[in-house]
Protein backbone atom coordinates (compact mmCIF):
# COMPACT_ATOMS: atom_id res chain seq x y z
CA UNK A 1 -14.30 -13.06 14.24
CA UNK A 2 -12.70 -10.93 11.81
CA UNK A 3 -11.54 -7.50 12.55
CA UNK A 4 -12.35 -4.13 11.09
CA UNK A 5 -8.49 -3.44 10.15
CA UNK A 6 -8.77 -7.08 7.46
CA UNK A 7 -12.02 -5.79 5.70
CA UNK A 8 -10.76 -2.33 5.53
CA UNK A 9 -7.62 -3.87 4.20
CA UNK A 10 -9.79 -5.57 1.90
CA UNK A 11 -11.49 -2.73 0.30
CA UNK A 12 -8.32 -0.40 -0.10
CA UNK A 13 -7.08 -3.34 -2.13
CA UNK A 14 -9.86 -3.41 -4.24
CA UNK A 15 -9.84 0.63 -4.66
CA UNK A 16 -6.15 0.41 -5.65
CA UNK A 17 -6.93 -2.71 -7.98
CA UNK A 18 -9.66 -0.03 -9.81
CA UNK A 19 -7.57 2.92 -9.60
CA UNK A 20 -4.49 0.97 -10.79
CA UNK A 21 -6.55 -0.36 -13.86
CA UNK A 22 -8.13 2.95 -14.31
CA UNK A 23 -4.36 4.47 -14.71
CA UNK A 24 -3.48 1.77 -17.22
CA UNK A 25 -6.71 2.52 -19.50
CA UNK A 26 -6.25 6.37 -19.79
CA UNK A 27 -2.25 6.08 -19.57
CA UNK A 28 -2.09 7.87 -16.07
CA UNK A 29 0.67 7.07 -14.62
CA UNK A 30 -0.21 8.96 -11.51
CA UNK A 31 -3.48 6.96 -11.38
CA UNK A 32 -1.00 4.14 -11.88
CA UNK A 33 1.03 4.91 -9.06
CA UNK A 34 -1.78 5.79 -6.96
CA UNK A 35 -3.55 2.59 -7.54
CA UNK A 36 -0.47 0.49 -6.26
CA UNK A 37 0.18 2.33 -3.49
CA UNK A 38 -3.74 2.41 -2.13
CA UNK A 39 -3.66 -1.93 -3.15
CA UNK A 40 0.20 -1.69 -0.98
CA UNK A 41 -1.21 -0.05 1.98
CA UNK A 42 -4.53 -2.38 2.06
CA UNK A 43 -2.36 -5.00 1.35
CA UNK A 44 -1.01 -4.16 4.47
CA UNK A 45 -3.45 -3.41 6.72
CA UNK A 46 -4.86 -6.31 6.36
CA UNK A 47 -2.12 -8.30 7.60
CA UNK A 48 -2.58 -6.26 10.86
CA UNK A 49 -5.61 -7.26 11.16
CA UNK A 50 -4.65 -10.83 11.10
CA UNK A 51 -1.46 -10.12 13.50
CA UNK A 52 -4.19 -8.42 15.82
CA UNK A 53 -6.62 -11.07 15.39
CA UNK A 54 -3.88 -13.58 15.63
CA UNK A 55 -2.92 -12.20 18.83
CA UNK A 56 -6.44 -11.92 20.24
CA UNK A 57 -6.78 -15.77 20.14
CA UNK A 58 -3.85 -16.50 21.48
CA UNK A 59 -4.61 -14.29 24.62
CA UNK A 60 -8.49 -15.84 24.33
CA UNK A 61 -6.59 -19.75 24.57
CA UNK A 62 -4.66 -18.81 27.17
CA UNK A 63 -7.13 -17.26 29.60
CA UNK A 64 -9.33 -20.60 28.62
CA UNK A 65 -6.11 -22.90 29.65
CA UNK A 66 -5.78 -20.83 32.98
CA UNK A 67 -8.80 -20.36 34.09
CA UNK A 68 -9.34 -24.61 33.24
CA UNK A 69 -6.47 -25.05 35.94
């Protein structure tokens, strides 16, 4: 199951990808800088969301291994 922080991750990447392209086209290097930063920080949060979801298994497998004892 896939976690809210990877598809919010996801988007912000794809905002900063825009903004980042949108800086590039009118020369705005504030857009620019923007862009990256916004595509950094979903960058990211995404790979929380796979530490989290990484760590959710891992706690799922373990109950299952216990509980089959």
């Amino acid at each position: 199951m896939t976690n809210q922080d990877i598809i919010e991750g996801q988007v912000k990447q794809v905002q900063g990808k825009i903004e980042d392209a949108y800086g590039d086209l009118t020369n705005s290097p504030e857009h620019d800088a923007h862009g990256k930063a916004t595509e950094a920080a979903g960058e990211v949060q995404e790979g929380v969301g796979h530490i989290k979801e990484a760590i959710q298994n891992a706690v799922k497998k373990a109950e299952l291994e216990s509980s089959a004892q």
